[in-house]
Protein backbone atom coordinates (compact mmCIF):
# COMPACT_ATOMS: atom_id res chain seq x y z
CA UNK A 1 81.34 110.01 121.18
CA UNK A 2 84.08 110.57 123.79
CA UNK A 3 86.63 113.19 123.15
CA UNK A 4 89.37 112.49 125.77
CA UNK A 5 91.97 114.94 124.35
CA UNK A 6 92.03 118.61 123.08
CA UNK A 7 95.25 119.27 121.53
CA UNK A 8 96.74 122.33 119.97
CA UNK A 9 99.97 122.97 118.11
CA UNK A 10 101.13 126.11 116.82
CA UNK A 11 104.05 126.23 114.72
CA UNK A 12 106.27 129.39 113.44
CA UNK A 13 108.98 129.40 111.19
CA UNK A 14 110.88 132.96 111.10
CA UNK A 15 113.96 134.06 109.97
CA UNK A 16 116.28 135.24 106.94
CA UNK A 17 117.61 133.81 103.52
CA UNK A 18 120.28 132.60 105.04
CA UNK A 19 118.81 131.06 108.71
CA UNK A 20 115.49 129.38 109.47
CA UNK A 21 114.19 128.81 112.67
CA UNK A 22 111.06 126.40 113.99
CA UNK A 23 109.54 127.52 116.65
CA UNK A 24 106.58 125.08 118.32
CA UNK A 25 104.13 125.03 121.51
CA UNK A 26 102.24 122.50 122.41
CA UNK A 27 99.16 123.12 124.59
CA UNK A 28 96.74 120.18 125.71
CA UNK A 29 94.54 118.81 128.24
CA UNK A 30 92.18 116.01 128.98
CA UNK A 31 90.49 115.02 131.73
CA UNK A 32 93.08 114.31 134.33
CA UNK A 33 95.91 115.35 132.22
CA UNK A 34 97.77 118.62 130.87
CA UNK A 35 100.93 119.11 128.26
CA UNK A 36 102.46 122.56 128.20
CA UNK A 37 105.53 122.74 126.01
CA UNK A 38 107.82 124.85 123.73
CA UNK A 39 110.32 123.66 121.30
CA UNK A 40 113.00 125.79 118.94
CA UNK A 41 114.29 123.96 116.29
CA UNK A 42 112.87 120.56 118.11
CA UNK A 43 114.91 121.15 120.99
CA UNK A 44 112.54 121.13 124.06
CA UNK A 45 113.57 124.31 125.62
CA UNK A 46 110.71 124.84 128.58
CA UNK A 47 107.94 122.84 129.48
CA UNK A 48 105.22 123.18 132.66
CA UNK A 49 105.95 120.41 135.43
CA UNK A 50 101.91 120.24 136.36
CA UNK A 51 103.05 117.78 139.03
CA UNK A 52 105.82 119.66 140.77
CA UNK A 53 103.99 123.07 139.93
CA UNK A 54 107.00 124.83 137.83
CA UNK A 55 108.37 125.33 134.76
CA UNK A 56 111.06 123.47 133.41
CA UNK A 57 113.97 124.46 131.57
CA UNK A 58 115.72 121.02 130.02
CA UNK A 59 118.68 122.56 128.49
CA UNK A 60 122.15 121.28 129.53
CA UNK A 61 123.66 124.27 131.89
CA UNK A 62 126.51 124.87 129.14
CA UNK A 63 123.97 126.50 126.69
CA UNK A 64 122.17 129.76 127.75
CA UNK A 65 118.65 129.23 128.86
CA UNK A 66 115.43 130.32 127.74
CA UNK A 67 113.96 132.21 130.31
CA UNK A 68 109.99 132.45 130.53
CA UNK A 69 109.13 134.71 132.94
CA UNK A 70 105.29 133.75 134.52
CA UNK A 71 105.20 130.46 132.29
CA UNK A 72 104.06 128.66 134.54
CA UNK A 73 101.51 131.03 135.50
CA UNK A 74 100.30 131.25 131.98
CA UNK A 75 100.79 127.51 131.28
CA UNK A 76 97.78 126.83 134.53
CA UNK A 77 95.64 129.35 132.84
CA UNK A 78 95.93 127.93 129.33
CA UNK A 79 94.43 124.50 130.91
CA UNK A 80 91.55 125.76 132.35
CA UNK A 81 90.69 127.66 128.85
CA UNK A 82 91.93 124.10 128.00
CA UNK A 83 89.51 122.06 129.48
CA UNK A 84 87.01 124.62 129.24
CA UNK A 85 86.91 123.82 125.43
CA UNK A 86 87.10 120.53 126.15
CA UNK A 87 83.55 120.63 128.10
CA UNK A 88 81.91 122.71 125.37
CA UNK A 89 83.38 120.25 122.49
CA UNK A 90 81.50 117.14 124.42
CA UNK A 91 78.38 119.09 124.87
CA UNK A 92 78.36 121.18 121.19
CA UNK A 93 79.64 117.22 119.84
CA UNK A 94 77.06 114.68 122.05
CA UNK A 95 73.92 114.45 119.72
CA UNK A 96 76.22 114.43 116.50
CA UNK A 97 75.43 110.99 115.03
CA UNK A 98 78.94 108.93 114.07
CA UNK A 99 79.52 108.90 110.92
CA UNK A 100 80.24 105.22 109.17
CA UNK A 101 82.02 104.43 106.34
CA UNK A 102 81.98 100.69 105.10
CA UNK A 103 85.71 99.70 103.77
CA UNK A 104 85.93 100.16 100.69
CA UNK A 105 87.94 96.67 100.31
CA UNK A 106 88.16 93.40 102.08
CA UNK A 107 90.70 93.81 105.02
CA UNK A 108 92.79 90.71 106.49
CA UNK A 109 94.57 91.27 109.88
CA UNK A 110 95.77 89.26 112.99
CA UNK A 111 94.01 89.19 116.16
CA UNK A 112 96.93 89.02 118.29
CA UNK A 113 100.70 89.85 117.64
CA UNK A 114 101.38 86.93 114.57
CA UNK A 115 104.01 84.20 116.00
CA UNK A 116 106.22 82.51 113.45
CA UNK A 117 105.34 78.11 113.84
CA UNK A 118 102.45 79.16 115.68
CA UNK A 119 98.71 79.00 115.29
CA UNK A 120 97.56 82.54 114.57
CA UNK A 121 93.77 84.04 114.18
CA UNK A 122 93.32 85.84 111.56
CA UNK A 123 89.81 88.42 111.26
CA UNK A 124 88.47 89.08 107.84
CA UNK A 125 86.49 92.44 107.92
């Protein structure tokens, strides 16, 4: 079994009676791949630019910014202890046999995407 992503998401809601907040960060890697992010109420705010090696703040420039001071820094770190995981997960998860569960009913579906007048396939499974 292949594992090509290791994904985490941590969610926090805070606040009062009277105001909630959601606060979520995404951290995940793969292979050749990273995702760094942080949203408040699911308005990206900052995310790590892996490619052009900074952190990005989306925000229009009329609202004030959210300022993360060594994010980017921290955001490189978290994918080697990222991918780090990922190696031990393949090698803890390679002799694990795959589980198989026979349907439980007959399922019908098309083969390709189903054209109306045409000839479609249909598998039965």
């Amino acid at each position: 079994m292949k594992m090509k992503l290791l994904l985490f998401v941590c969610g926090i809601l805070s606040g009062t009676a009277e105001v909630f907040h959601e606060d979520l960060a995404i951290d995940g890697c793969s292979d050749s791949d990273g995702e760094d992010m942080y949203s408040l109420d699911g308005e990206e705010v900052w995310y790590a630019d892996f490619k052009k090696q900074t952190g990005v703040e989306p925000q229009p420039p009329f609202v004030d910014h959210v300022s993360v001071p060594g994010g980017y820094e921290q955001a490189v770190a978290n994918q080697q202890i990222c991918r780090s995981n990922l190696k031990n997960s393949r090698i803890g998860m390679k002799d694990l046999p795959l589980e198989r569960v026979p349907p439980s009913n007959v399922v019908v579906y098309s083969r390709d995407e189903v054209e109306l007048g045409e000839q479609n396939t249909l598998i039965c499974h």
